[in-house]
Protein backbone atom coordinates (compact mmCIF):
# COMPACT_ATOMS: atom_id res chain seq x y z
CA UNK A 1 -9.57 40.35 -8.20
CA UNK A 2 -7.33 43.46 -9.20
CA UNK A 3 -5.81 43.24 -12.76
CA UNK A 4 -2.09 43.46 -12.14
CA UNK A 5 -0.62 44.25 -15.50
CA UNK A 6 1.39 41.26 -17.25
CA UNK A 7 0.49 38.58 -14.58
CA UNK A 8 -1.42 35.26 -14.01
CA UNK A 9 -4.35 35.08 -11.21
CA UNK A 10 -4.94 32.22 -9.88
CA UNK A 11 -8.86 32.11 -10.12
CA UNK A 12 -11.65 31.02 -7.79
CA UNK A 13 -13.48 29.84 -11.06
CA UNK A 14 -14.40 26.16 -10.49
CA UNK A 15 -13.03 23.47 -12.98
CA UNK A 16 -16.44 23.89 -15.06
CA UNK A 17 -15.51 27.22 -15.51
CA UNK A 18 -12.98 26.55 -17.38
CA UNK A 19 -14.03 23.56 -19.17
CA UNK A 20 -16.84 25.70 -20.61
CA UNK A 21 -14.54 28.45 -21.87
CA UNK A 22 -14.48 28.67 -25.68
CA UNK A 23 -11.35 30.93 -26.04
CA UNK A 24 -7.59 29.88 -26.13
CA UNK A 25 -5.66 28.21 -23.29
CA UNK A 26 -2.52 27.48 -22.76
CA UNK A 27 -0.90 24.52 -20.46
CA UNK A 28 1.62 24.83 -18.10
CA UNK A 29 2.85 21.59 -16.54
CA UNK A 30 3.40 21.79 -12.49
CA UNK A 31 3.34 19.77 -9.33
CA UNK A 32 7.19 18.72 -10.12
CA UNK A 33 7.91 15.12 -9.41
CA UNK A 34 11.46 13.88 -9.28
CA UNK A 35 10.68 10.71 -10.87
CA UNK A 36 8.65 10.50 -13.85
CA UNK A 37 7.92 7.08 -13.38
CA UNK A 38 5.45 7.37 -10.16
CA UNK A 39 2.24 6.16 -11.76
CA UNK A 40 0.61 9.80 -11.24
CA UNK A 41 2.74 11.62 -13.13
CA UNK A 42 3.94 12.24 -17.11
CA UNK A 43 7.15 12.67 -17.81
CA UNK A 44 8.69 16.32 -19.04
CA UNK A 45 9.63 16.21 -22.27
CA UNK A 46 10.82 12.44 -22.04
CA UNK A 47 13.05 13.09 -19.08
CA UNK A 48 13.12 11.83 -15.31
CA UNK A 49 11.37 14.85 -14.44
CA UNK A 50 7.85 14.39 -14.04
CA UNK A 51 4.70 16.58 -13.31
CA UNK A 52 1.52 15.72 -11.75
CA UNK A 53 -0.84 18.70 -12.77
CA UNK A 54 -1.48 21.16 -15.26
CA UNK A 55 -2.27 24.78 -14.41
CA UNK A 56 -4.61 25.59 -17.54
CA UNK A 57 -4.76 29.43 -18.16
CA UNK A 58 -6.95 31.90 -19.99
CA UNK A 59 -6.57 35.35 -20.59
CA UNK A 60 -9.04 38.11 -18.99
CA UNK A 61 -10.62 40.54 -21.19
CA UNK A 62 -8.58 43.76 -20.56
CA UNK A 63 -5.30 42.11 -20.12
CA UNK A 64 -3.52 39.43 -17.82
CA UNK A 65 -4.49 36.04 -17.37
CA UNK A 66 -6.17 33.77 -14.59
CA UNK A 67 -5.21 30.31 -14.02
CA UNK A 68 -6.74 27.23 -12.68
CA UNK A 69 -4.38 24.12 -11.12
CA UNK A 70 -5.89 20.73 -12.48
CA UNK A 71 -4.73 17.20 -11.24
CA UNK A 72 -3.57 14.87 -14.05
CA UNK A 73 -6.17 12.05 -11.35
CA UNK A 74 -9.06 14.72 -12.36
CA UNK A 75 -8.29 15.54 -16.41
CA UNK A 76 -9.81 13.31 -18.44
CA UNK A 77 -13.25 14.03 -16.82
CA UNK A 78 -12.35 17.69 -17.11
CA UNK A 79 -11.26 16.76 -21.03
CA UNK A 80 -14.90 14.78 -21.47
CA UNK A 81 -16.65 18.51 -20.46
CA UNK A 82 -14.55 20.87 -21.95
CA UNK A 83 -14.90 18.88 -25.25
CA UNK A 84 -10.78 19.73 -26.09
CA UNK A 85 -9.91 15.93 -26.61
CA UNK A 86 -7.98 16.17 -29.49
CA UNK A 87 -6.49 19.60 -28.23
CA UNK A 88 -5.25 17.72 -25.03
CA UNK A 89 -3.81 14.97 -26.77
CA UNK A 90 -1.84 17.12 -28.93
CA UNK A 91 -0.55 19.37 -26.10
CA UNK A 92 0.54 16.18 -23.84
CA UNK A 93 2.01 15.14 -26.51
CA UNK A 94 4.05 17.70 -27.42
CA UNK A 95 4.92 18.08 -22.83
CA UNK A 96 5.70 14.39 -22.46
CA UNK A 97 7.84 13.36 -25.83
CA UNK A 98 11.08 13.61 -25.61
CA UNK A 99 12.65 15.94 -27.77
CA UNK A 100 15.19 14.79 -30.37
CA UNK A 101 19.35 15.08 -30.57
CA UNK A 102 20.26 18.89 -30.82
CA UNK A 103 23.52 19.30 -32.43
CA UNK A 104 23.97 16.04 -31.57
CA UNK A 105 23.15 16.73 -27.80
CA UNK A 106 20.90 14.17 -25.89
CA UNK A 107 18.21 16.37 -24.66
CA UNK A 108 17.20 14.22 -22.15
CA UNK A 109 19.64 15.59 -20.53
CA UNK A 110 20.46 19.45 -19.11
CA UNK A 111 23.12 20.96 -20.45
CA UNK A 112 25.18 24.16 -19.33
CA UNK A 113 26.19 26.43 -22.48
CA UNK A 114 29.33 28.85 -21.60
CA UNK A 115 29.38 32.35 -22.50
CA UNK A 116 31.93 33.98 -24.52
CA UNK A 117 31.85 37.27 -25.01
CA UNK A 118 34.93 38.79 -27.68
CA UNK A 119 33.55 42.52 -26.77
CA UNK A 120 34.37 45.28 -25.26
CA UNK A 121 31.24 46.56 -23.54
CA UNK A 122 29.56 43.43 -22.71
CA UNK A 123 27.51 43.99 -19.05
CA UNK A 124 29.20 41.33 -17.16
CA UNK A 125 32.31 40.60 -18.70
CA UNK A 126 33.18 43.13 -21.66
CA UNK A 127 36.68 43.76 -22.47
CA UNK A 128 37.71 40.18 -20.47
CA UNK A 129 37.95 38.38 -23.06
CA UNK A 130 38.68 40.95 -25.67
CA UNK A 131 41.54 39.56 -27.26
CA UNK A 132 41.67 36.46 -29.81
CA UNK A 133 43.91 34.26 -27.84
CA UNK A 134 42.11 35.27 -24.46
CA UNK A 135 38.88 34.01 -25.80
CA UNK A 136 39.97 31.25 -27.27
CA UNK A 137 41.48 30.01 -23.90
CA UNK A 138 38.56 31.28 -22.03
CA UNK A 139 36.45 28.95 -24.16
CA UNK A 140 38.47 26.30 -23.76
CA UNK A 141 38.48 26.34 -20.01
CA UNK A 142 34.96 26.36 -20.03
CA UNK A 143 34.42 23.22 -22.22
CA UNK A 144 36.79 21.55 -19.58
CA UNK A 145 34.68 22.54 -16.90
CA UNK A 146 31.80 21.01 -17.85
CA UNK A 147 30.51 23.48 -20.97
CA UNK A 148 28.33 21.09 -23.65
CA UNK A 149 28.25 24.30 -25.88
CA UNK A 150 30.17 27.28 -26.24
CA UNK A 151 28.77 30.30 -27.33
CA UNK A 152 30.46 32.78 -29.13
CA UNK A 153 29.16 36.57 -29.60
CA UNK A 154 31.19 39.83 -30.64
CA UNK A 155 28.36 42.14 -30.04
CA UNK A 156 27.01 43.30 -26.77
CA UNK A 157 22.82 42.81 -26.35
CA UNK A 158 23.10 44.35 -23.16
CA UNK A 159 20.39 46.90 -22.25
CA UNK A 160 21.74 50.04 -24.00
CA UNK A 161 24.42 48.51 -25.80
CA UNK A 162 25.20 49.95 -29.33
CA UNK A 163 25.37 48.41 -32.42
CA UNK A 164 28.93 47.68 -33.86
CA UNK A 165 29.61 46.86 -38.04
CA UNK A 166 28.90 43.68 -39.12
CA UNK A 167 32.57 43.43 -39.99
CA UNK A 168 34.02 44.12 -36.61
CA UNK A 169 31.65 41.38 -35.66
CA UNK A 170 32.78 39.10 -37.80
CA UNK A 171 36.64 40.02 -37.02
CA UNK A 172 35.68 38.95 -33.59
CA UNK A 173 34.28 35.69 -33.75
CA UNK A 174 35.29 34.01 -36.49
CA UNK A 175 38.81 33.16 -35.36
CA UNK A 176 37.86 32.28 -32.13
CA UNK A 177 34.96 29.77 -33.82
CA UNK A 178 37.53 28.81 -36.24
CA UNK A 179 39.93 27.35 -33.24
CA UNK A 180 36.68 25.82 -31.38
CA UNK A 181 35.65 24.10 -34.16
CA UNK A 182 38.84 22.04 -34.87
CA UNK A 183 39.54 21.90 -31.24
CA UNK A 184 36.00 19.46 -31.70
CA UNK A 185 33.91 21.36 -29.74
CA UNK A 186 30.27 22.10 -30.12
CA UNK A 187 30.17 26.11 -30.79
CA UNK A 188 27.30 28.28 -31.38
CA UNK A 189 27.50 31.93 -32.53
CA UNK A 190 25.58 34.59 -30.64
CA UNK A 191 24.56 36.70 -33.88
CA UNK A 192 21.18 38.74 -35.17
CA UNK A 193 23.24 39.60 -38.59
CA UNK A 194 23.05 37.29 -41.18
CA UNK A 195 26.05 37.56 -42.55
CA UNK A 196 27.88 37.32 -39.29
CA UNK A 197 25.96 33.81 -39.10
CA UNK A 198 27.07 33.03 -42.93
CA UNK A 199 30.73 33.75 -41.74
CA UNK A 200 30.40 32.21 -38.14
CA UNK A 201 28.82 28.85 -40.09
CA UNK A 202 31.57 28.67 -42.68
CA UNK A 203 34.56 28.70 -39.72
CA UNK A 204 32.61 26.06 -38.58
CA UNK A 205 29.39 27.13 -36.58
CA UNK A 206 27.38 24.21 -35.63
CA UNK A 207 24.18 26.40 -34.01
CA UNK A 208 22.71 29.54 -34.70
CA UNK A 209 21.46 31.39 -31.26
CA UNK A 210 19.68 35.09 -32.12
CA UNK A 211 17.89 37.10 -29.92
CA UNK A 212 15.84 38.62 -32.48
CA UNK A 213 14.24 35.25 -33.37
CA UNK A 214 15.64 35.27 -36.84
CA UNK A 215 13.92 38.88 -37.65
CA UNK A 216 16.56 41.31 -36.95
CA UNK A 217 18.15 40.68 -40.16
CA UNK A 218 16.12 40.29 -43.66
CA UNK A 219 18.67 37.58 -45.00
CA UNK A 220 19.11 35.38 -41.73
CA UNK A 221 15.80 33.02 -42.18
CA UNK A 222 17.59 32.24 -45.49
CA UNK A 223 20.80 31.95 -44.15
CA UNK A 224 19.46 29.47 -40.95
CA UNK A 225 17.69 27.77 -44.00
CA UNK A 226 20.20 26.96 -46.19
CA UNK A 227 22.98 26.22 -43.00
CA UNK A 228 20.68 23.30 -42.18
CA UNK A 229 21.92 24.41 -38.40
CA UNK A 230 19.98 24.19 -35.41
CA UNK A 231 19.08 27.87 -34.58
CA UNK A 232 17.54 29.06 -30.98
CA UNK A 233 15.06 31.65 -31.18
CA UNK A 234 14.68 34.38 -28.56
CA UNK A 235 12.37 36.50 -27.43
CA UNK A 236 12.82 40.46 -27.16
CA UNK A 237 10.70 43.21 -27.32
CA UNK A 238 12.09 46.26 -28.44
CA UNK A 239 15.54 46.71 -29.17
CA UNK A 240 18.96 46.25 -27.05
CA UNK A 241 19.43 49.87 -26.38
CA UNK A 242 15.80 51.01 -25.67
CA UNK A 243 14.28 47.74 -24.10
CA UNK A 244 14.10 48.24 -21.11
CA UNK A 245 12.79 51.86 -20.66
CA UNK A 246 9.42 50.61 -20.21
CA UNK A 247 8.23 46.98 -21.52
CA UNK A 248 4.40 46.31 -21.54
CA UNK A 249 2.79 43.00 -22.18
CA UNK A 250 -0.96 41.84 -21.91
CA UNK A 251 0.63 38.93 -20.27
CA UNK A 252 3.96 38.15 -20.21
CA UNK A 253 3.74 34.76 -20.19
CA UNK A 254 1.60 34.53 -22.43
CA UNK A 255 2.65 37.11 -25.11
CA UNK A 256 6.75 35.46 -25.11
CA UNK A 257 4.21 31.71 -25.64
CA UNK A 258 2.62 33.48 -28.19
CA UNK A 259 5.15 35.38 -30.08
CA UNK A 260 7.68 32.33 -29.93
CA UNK A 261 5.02 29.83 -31.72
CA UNK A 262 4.54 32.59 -34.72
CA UNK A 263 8.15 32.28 -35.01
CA UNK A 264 8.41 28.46 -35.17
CA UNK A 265 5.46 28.41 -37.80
CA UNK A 266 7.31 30.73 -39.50
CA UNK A 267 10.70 28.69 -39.29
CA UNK A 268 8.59 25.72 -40.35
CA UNK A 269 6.91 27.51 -43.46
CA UNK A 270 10.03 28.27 -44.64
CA UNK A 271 12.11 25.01 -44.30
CA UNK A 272 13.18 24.54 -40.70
CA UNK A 273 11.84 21.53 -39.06
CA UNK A 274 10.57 21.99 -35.49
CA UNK A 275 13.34 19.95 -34.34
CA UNK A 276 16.10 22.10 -35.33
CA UNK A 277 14.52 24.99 -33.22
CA UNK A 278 15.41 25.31 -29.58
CA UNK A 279 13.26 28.44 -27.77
CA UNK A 280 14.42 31.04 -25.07
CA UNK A 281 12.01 32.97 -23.40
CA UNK A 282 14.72 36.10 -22.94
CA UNK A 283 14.65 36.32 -19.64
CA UNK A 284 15.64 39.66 -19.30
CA UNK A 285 15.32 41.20 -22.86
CA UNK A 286 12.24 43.86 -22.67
CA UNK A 287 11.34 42.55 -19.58
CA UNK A 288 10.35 44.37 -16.07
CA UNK A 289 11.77 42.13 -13.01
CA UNK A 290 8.02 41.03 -12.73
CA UNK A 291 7.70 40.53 -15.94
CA UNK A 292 10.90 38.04 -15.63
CA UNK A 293 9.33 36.12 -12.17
CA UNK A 294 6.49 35.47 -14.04
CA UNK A 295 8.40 33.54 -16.79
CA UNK A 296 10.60 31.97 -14.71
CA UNK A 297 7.63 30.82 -12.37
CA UNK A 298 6.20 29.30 -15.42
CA UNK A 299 9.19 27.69 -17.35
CA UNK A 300 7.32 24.95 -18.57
CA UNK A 301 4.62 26.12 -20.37
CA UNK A 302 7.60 26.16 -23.27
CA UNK A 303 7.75 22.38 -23.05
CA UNK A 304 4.13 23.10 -25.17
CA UNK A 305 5.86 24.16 -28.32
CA UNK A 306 7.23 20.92 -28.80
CA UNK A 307 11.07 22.80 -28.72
CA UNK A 308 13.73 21.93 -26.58
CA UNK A 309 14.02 25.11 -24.30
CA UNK A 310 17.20 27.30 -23.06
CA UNK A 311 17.40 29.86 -20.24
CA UNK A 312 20.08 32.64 -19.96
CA UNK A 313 19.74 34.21 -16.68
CA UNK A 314 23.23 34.75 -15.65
CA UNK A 315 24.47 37.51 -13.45
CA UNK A 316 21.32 39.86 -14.93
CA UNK A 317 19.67 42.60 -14.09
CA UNK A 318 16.81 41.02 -12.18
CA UNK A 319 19.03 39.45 -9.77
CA UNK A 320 20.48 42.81 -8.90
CA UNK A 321 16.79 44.23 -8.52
CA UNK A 322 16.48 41.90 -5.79
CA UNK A 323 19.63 42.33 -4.11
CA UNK A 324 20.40 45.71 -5.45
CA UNK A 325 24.36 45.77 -3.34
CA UNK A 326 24.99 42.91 -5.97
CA UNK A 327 27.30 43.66 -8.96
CA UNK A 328 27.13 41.39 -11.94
CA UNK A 329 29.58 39.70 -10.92
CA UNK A 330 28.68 38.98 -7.61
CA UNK A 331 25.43 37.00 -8.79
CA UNK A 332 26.70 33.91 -9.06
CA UNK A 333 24.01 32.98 -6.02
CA UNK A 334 21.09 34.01 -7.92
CA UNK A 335 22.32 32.85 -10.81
CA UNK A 336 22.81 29.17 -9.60
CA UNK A 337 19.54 29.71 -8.25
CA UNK A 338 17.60 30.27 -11.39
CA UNK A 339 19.55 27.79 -13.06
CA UNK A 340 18.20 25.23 -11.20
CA UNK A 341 15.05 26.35 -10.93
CA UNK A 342 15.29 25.85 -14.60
CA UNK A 343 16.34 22.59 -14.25
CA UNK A 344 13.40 22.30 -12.17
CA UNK A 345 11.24 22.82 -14.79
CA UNK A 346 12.91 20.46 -17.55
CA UNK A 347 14.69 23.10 -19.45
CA UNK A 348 17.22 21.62 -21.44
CA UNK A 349 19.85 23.83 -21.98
CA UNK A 350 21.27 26.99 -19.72
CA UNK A 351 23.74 29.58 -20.63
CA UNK A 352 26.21 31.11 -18.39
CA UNK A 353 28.96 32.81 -17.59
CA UNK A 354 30.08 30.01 -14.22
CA UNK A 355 30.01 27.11 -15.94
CA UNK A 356 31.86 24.96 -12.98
CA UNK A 357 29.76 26.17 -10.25
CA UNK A 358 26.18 25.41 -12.61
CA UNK A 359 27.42 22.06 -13.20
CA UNK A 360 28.13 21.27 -10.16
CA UNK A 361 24.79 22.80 -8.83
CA UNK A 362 22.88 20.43 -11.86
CA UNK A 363 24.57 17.64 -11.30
CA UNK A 364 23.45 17.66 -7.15
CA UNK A 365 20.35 18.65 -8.03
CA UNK A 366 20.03 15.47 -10.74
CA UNK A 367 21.72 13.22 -7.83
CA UNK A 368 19.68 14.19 -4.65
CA UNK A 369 16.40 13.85 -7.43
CA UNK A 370 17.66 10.36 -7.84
CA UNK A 371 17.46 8.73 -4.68
């Protein structure tokens, strides 16, 4: 087979060939089932959703990754050679268990987080919303459409986007978060400063979300710490305005796995239980559109962490790559799509801009699962 750079090959190994392997792997749960309680099948992360096979995948010497699809009927003789019992139990542990309340969210459910942007220059919908009382109402309409979370940001992350001062940030947000909070609802803040966070937490703040996994700013593992908030941690490579001139991974999938379990361990060593950390691959962030099918393909590999899991693919770029005529805002089709293919694959939370039209694309999808 020809490397392709960043992927995963699906090999003509046999089973023993894998079983006999002394490296890594990593486990990616597929063969979808819509209900988890057909006696071949585990349930994803403790919801309906269930799965009926593993695709178990190595990496190649030299870069990228090769992959072999293993029937839950045909693993525990394929656990027996490869000698990984303990190593299986702990990994279908961490795929089937349902994950605990996050921010007082049941996360056996899928919920739809609305964006929120109180910026200028955001890709999609900068300078919409710019105003205090526009966002504000903005957010508001959103929670009545269906939004379990709203998420609040007052700097643009957009590829090439420039940095603004912390305290133009926090003029931004923390009225808007302020109104959110005492309206009741659920409101994270979309911040890699820590003293935005410190400021979004104290006008009431109940998640932090930061694309830099909690490493963009020296203080804000101290401030996530001592918040005692639920904080999602994102993976990027590079930084906003550079990251996507030309992102390399040995394999993408593998690499965002890899980089986001350093960051729990991290979280963990320095006070933040697992179950206060929700993952996002950053779909998007640093990422090449094949680099982005690959992760999406794979979604539920991140069910191994033992994290609840979140996807932001709204109106991006990689939707335009494929149908290049499209402006952002005319991606609602590809966004629904991903969204549900994230449903698909047991995600529990998704952030976007069309909150109505998600919802009502989840809720179908849940309803035609459940006849």
């Amino acid at each position: 087979m020809d490397k392709i750079e960043g992927s995963v090959l699906r090999s003509p190994a046999d089973v023993r060939g894998f079983a006999d392997f002394d490296g890594p792997l990593y486990y990616a749960p597929t063969g979808f089932i819509d209900h988890a309680d057909d006696p071949n099948t585990l349930p994803l992360a403790g919801s309906r959703r269930g799965f009926s096979a593993l695709e178990i995948i190595r990496r190649r010497d030299g870069g990228g990754a090769e992959s072999m699809i293993l029937p839950l009927l045909a693993l525990e003789g394929w656990v027996q050679n490869s000698g990984r019992v303990d190593e299986i139990n702990d990994v279908l542990n961490r795929l089937t268990t349902k994950r605990a309340d996050f921010a007082g969210l049941d996360m056996a459910s899928c919920h739809v987080m609305g964006i929120v942007n109180v910026t200028p220059d955001s890709f999609s919908d900068g300078g919409d919303y710019n105003s205090t009382d526009q966002a504000i109402a903005r957010a508001r309409a959103l929670a009545a459409q269906g939004a379990s979370i709203l998420d609040i940001g007052g700097e643009s992350t957009r590829p090439g986007a420039e940095a603004v001062s912390e305290a133009d940030e926090i003029a931004r947000v923390v009225p808007v978060i302020r109104a959110l909070a005492e309206d009741g609802h659920c409101v994270s803040i979309d911040t890699r400063h820590a003293s935005v966070m410190e400021a979004a937490i104290e006008a009431g703040a109940a998640i932090i979300n930061d694309v830099t996994g909690l490493e963009g700013d020296e203080w804000s593992m101290e401030v996530a710490v001592a918040s005692g908030r639920p904080v999602m941690l994102m993976h990027m490579q590079g930084e906003p305005g550079t990251m996507q001139e030309n992102p390399q991974y040995d394999c993408a999938v593998l690499d965002v796995y890899d980089y986001l379990l350093d960051r729990i361990e991290s979280c963990e060593r320095a006070g933040i239980a697992r179950d206060r950390i929700c993952v996002d691959p950053g779909i998007g962030f640093g990422k090449s559109l094949s680099h982005n099918l690959e992760l999406l393909s794979r979604l539920a590999i991140f069910h191994g962490l033992g994290c609840p899991v979140l996807l932001g693919t709204s109106r991006k770029s990689f939707i335009g790559k494929i149908d290049p005529a499209a402006s952002p805002k005319e991606r609602l089709g590809g966004s629904i799509a991903s969204a549900v293919n994230g449903w698909r694959h047991g995600v529990q939370m998704i952030r976007v801009h069309d909150v109505h039209d998600t919802v009502q694309s989840i809720s179908v999808a849940t309803a035609t699962s459940m006849v």
